[in-house]
Protein backbone atom coordinates (compact mmCIF):
# COMPACT_ATOMS: atom_id res chain seq x y z
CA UNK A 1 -6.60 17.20 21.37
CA UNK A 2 -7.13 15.90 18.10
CA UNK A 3 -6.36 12.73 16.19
CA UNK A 4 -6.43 11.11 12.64
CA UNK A 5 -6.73 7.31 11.77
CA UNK A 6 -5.91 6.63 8.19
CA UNK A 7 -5.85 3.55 7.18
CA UNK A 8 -4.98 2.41 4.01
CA UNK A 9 -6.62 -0.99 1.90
CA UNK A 10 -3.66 -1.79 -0.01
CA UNK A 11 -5.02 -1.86 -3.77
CA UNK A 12 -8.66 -1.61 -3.77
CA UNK A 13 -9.53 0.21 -6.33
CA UNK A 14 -12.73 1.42 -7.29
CA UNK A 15 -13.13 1.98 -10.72
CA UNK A 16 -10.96 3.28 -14.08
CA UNK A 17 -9.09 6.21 -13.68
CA UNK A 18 -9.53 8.99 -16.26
CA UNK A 19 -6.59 7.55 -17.79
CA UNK A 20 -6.66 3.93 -17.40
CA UNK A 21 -6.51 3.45 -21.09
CA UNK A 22 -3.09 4.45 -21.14
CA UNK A 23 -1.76 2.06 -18.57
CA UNK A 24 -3.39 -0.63 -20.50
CA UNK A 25 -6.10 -0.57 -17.32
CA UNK A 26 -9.13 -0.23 -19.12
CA UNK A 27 -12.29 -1.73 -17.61
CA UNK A 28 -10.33 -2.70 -14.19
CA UNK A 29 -12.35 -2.04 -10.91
CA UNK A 30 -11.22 -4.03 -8.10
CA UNK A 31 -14.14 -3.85 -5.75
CA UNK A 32 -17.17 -4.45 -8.22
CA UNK A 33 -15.19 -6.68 -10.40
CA UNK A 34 -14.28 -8.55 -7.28
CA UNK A 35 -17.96 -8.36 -5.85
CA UNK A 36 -19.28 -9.92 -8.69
CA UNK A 37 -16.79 -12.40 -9.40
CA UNK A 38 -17.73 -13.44 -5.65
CA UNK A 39 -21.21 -13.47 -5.47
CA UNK A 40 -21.21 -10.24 -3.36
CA UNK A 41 -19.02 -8.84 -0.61
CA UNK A 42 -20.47 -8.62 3.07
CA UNK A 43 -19.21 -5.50 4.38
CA UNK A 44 -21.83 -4.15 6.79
CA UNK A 45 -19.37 -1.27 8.85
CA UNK A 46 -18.23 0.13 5.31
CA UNK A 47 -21.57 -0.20 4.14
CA UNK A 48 -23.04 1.66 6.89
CA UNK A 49 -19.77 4.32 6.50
CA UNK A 50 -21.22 4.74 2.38
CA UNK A 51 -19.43 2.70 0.51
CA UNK A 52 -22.02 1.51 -1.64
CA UNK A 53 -23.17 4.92 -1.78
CA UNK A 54 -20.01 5.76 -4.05
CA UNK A 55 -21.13 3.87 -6.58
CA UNK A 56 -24.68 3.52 -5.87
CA UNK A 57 -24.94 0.06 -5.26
CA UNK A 58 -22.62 -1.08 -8.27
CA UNK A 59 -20.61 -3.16 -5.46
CA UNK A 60 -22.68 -6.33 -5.34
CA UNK A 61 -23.56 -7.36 -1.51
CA UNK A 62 -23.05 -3.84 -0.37
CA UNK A 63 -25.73 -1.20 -1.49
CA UNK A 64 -26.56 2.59 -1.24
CA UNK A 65 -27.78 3.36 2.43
CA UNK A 66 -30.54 6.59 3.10
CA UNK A 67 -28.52 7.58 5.62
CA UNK A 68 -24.68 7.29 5.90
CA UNK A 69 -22.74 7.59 9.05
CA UNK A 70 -19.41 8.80 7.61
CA UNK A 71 -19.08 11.05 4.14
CA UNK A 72 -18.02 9.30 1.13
CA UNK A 73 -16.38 9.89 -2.48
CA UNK A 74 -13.29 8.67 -4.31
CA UNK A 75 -9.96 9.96 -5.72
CA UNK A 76 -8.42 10.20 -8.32
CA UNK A 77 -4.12 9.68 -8.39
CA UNK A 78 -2.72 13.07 -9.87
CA UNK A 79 0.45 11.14 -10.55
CA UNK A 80 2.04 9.66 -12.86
CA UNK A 81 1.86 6.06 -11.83
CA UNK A 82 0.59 3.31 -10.39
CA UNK A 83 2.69 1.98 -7.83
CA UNK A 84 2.68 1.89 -3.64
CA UNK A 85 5.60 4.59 -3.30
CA UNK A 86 3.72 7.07 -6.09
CA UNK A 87 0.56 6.45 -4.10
CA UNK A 88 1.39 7.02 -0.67
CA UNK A 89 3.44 9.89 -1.48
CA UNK A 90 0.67 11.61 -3.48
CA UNK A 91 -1.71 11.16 0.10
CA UNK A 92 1.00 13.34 2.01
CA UNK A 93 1.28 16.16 -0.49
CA UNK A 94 3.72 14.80 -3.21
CA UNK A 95 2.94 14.95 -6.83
CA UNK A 96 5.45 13.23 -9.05
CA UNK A 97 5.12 13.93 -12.57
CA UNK A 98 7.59 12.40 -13.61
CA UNK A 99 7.27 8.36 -13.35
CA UNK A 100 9.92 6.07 -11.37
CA UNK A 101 11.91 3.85 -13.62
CA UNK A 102 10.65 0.38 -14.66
CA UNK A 103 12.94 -2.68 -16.16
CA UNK A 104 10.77 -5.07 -18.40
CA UNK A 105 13.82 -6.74 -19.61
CA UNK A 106 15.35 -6.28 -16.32
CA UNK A 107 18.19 -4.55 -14.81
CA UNK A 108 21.36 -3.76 -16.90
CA UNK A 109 24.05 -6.07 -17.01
CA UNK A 110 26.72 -3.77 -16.03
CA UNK A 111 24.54 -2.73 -13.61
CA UNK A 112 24.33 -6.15 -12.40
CA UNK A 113 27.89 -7.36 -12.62
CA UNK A 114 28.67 -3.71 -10.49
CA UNK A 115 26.00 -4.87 -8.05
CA UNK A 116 27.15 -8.41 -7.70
CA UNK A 117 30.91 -7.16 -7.20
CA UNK A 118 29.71 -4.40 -4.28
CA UNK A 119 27.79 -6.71 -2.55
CA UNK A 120 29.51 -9.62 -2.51
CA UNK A 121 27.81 -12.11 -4.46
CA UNK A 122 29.37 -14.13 -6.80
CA UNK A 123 26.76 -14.23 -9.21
CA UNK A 124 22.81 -13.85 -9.18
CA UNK A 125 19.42 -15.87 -10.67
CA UNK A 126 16.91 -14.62 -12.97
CA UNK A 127 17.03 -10.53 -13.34
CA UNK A 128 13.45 -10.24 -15.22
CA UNK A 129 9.92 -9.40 -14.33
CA UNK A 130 8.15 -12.41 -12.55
CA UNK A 131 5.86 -13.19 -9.71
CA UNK A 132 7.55 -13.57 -6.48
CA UNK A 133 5.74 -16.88 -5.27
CA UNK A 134 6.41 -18.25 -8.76
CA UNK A 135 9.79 -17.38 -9.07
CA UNK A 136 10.73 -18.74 -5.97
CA UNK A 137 9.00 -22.05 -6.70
CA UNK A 138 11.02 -22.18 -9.95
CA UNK A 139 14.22 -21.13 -8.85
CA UNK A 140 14.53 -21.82 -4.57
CA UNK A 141 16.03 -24.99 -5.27
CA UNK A 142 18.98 -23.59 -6.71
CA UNK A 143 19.32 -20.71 -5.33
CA UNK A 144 19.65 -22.99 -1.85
CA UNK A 145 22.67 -25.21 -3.98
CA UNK A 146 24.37 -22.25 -5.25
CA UNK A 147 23.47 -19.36 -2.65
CA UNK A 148 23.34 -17.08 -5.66
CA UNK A 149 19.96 -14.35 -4.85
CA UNK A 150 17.02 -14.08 -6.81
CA UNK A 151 16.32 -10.76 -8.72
CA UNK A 152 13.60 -9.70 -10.28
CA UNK A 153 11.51 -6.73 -10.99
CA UNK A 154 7.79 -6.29 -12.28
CA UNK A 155 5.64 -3.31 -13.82
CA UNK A 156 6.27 -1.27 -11.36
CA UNK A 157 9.86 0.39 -10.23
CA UNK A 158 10.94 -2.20 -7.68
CA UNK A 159 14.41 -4.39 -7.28
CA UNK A 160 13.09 -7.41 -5.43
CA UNK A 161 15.41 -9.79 -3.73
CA UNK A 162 14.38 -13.13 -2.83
CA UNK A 163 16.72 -15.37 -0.41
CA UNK A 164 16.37 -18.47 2.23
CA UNK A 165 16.08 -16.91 5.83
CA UNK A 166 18.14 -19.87 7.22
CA UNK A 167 20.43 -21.00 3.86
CA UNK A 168 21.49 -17.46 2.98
CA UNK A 169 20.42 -15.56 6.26
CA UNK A 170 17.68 -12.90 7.09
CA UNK A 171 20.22 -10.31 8.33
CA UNK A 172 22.65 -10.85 4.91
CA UNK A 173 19.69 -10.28 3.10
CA UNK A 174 18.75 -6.77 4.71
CA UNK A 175 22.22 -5.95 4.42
CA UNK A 176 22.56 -6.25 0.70
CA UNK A 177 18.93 -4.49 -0.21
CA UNK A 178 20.26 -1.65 2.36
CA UNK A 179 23.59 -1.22 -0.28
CA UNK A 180 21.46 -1.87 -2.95
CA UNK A 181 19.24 1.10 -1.99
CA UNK A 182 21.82 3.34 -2.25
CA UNK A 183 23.16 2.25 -5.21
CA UNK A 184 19.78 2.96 -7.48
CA UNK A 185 19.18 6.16 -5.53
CA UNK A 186 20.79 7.75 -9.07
CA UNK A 187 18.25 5.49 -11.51
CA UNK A 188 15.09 6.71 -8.65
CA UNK A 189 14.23 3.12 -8.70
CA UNK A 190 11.41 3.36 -6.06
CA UNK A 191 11.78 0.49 -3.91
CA UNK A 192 14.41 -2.37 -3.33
CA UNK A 193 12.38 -4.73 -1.30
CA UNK A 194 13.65 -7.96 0.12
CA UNK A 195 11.50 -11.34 -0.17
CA UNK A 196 12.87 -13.98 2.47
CA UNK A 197 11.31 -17.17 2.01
CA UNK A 198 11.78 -20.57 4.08
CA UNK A 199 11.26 -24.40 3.01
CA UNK A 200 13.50 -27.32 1.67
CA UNK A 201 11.65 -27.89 -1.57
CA UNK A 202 9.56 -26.33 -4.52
CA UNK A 203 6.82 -27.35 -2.97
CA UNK A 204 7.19 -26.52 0.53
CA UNK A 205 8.42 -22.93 -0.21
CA UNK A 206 6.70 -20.10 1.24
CA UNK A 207 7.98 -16.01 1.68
CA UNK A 208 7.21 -15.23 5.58
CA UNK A 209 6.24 -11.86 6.82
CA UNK A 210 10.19 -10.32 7.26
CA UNK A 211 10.02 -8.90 3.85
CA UNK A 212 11.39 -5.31 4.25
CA UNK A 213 10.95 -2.10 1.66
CA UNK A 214 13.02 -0.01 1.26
CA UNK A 215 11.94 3.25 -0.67
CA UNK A 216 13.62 6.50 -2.03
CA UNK A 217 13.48 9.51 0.37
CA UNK A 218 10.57 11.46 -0.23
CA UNK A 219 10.54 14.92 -1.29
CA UNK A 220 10.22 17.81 1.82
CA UNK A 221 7.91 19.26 2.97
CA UNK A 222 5.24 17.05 3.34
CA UNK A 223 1.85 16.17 5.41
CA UNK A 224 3.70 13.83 7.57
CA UNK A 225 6.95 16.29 8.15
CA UNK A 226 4.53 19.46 8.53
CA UNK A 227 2.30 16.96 11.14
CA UNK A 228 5.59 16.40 12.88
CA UNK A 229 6.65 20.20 12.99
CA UNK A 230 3.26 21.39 14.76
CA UNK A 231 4.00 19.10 17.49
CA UNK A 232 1.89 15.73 16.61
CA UNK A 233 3.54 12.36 16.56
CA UNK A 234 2.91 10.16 13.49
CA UNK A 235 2.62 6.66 14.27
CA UNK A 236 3.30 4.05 11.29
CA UNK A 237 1.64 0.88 10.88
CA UNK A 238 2.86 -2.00 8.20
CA UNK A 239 5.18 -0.84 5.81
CA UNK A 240 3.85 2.95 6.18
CA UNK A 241 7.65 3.62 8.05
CA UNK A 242 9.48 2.21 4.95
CA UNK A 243 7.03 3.81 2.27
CA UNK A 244 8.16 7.03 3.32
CA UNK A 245 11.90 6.07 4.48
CA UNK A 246 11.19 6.71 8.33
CA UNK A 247 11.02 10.40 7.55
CA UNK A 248 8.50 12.36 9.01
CA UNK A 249 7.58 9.03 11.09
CA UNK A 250 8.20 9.27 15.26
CA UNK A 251 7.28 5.50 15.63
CA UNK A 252 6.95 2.91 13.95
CA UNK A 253 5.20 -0.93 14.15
CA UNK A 254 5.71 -3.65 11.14
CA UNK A 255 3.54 -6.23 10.62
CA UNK A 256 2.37 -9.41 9.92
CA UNK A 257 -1.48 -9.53 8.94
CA UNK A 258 -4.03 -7.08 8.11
CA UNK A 259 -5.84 -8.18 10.72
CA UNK A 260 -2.26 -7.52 13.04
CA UNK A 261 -2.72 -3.99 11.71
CA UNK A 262 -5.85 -3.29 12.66
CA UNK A 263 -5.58 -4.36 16.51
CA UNK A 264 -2.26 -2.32 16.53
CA UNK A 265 -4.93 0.70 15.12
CA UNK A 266 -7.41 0.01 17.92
CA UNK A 267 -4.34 -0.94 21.04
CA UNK A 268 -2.86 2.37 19.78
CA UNK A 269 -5.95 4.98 20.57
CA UNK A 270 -4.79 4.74 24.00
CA UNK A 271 -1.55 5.62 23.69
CA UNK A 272 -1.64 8.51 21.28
CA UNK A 273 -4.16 11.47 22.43
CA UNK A 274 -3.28 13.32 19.18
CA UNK A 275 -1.96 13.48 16.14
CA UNK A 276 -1.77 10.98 13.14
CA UNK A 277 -2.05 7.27 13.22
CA UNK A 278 -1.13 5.99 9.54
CA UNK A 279 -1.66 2.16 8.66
CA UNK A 280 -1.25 0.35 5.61
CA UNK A 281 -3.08 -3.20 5.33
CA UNK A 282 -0.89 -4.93 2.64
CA UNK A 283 -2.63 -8.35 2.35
CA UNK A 284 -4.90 -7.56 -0.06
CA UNK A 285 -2.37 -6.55 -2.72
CA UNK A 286 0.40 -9.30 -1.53
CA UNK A 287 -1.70 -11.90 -0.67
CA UNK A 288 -4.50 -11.86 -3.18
CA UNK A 289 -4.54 -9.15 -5.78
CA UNK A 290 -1.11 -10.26 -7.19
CA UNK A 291 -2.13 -14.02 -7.11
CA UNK A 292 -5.17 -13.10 -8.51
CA UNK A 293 -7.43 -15.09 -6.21
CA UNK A 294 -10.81 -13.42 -5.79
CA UNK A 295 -12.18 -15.80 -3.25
CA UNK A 296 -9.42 -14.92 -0.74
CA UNK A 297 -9.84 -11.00 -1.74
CA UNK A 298 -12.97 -11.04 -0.84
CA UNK A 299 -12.60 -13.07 2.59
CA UNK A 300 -9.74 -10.39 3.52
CA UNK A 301 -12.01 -7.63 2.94
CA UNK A 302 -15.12 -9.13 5.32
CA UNK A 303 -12.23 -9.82 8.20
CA UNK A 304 -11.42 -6.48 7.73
CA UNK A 305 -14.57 -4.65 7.85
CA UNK A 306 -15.34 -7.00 11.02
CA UNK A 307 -12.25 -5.27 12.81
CA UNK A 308 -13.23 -2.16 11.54
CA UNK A 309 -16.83 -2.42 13.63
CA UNK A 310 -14.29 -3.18 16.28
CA UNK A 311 -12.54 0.06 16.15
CA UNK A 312 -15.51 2.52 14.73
CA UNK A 313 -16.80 2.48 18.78
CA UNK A 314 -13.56 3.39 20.57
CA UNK A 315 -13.31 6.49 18.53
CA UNK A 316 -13.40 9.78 20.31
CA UNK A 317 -15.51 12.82 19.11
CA UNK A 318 -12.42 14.64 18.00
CA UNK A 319 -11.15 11.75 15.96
CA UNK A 320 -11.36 11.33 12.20
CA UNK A 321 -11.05 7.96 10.30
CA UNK A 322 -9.94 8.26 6.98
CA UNK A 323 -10.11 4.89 4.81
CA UNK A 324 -8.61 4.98 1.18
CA UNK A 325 -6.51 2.79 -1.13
CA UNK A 326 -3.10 3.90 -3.47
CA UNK A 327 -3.88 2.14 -6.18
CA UNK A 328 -5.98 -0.80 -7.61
CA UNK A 329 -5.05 -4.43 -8.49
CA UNK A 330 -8.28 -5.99 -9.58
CA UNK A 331 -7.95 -9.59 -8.96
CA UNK A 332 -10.04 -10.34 -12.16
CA UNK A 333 -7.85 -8.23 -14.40
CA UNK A 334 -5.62 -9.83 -17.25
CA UNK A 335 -2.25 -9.74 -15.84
CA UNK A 336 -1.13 -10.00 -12.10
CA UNK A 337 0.41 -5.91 -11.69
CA UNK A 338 -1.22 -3.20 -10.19
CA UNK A 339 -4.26 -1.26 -12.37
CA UNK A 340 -4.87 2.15 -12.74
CA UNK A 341 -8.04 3.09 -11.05
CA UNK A 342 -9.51 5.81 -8.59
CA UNK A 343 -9.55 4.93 -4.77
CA UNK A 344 -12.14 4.77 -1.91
CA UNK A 345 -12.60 7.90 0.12
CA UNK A 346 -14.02 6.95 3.38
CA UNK A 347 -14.29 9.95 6.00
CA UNK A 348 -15.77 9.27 9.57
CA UNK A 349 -15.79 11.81 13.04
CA UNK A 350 -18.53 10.93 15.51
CA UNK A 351 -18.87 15.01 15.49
CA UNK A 352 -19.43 15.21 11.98
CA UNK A 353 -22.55 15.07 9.57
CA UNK A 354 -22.10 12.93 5.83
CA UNK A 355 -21.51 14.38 2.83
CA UNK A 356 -20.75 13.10 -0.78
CA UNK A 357 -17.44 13.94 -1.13
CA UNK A 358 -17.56 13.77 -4.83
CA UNK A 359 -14.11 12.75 -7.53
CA UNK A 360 -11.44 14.67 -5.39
CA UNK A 361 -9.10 15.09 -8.43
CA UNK A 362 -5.79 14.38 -6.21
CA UNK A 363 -5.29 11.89 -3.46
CA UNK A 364 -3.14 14.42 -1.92
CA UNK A 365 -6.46 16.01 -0.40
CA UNK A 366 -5.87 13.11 1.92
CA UNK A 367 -3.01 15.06 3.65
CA UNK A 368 -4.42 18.35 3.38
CA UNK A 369 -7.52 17.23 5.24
CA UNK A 370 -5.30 15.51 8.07
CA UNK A 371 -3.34 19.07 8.40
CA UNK A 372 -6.41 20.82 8.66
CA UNK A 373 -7.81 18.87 11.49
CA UNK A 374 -4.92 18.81 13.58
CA UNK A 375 -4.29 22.45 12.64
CA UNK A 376 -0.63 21.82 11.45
CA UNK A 377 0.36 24.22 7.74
CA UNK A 378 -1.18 23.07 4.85
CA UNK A 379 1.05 20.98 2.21
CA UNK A 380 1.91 22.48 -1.51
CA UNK A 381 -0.48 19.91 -3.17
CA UNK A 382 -4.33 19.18 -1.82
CA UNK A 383 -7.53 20.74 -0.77
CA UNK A 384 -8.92 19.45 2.97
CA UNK A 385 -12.61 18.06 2.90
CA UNK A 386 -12.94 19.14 6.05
């Protein structure tokens, strides 16, 4: 009996990718950048694991150990993009070379006017590329008078609705970005994603933790369909389930906090004796890479390496952690989008031995690995490291 804990660090990157340059990313590295802008980062488990080993000892706080308990390296994204769907995809086998559709003047008008009409809004606010929080501070006033939605994109291939839980209601909301969904299936507009928010002013104003994605159906096979078909459940944590569209998932858990994520990671060991336990951490991108606030960054990262010495001792000898990222968003970067930069490659099994892992030049060696150790077929795309 086998099992594999991946666990994803929503956007921390770890330096340029080979072609940062031409995603206008050039010089972007989320965890040094972020180090230094911080004074250092205290990360003793990921530390000991050989993090600063990657880099050796670029990441201020965190430097090269003699002896590392878990192998190391990082990855580069074979894809063409830079975006959560294109990411996580890539990790389960799926290269996509060609790149999801982005709006920087946003959505079409007959588009719109088609969208408004099917859905059953009279009308709608906005329709360009902004930054949720600040969008809804600008326009959640009168979007509450007028209970027309908020739409807006950014750089990356995303329909975002943003709506009052209680003025327009939660469950109207979910309805529309489900009909939405199917309506930009033709464009392959990669995620429709709905932003409820709550307050009575500008300033009181916040988006709560019911936001919902909803992605385009991935591609077949896949690591997570070919995990399913030898027999091992796949267990999704965050917004791992909605990433993928359910498929290839047999249960699922939102949730609320990173630090929600990784008790669901540790409460779950006992329940699943094998096969694949996939988490994604989304605070770090949500809360503080897009707001660009390094000192909360940072503090997310030490809570979560303080949870992760809470799970690195319940492990079993035939388990094997797996900590990455799927994509960068360097918090001291110009801009407030994702950035094009290799990922993390943390690799952990209380049987094995270390090893630098090297530049794997796909994340999709992610998936391949997981296949390998729970002996399910290999996917089209990826190389196992194990």
């Amino acid at each position: 009996m086998k099992r594999v804990i991946i666990i994803v660090l929503d956007s921390v990157g770890i330096g340029n990718a080979p072609d940062a340059a031409a995603f206008g990313d050039e010089g972007a590295n989320t965890l040094v950048n972020l180090s230094r802008a911080a004074g250092s980062l205290r990360m003793p488990n990921m530390q000991a694991l050989g993090l600063g080993n990657i880099l050796s000892g670029q990441i201020e706080g965190c430097p090269a150990v003699s002896a590392p308990a878990g192998s190391y390296g990082r990855m580069i994204e074979a894809s063409n993009g830079k975006d959560t769907t294109i990411g996580h995809w890539e990790m389960a086998g799926i290269i996509t070379t060609d790149p999801f559709p982005t709006f920087p003047d946003g959505f079409p008008i007959e588009f719109m006017q088609q969208w408004a009409n099917d859905v059953g809004v009279e009308g709608w606010l906005c329709n360009l590329p902004a930054s949720g929080t600040e969008i809804v501070r600008q326009l959640g006033e009168l979007h509450c008078q007028t209970g027309l939605p908020i739409v807006y994109t950014s750089a990356d291939s995303v329909f975002q609705i943003a709506a009052h839980e209680e003025h327009f209601g939660l469950q109207r909301l979910y309805d529309i970005c489900a009909h939405t969904r199917k309506m930009l299936d033709p464009l392959r507009v990669g995620r429709v994603i709905a932003r409820p928010f709550v307050g009575e002013s500008a300033d009181t104003f916040v988006r709560t933790a019911n936001r919902h994605d909803y992605s385009l159906v991935p591609p077949t096979p896949n690591a997570l369909t070919l995990i399913r078909k030898a027999g091992c459940p796949v267990f999704s944590i965050g917004k791992i389930k909605d990433v993928f569209a359910g498929v290839g998932i047999s249960d699922a858990h939102p949730t609320r906090s990173n630090l929600e994520g990784m008790k669901l990671v540790i409460d779950a060991l006992p329940c699943f004796a094998n096969g694949l336990i996939f988490a994604n951490l989304v605070e770090f991108d949500s809360s503080f890479g897009h707001r660009r606030d390094t000192a909360g960054y940072a503090r997310c990262l030490e809570e979560f390496d303080a949870a992760l010495g809470e799970l690195i001792p319940r492990l079993a000898p035939n388990d094997l952690l797996l900590i990455t990222a799927d994509h960068g968003n360097d918090p001291t970067f110009k801009g407030t989008d994702h950035t094009r930069e290799m990922v993390p490659l943390i690799s952990f099994s209380p049987k094995r031995k270390s090893e630098d892992l090297g530049v794997r030049t796909t994340f999709a060696d992610l998936g391949a690995t997981a296949c390998a150790w729970l002996g399910a077929p290999m996917p089209k795309c990826g190389t196992p490291f194990v």
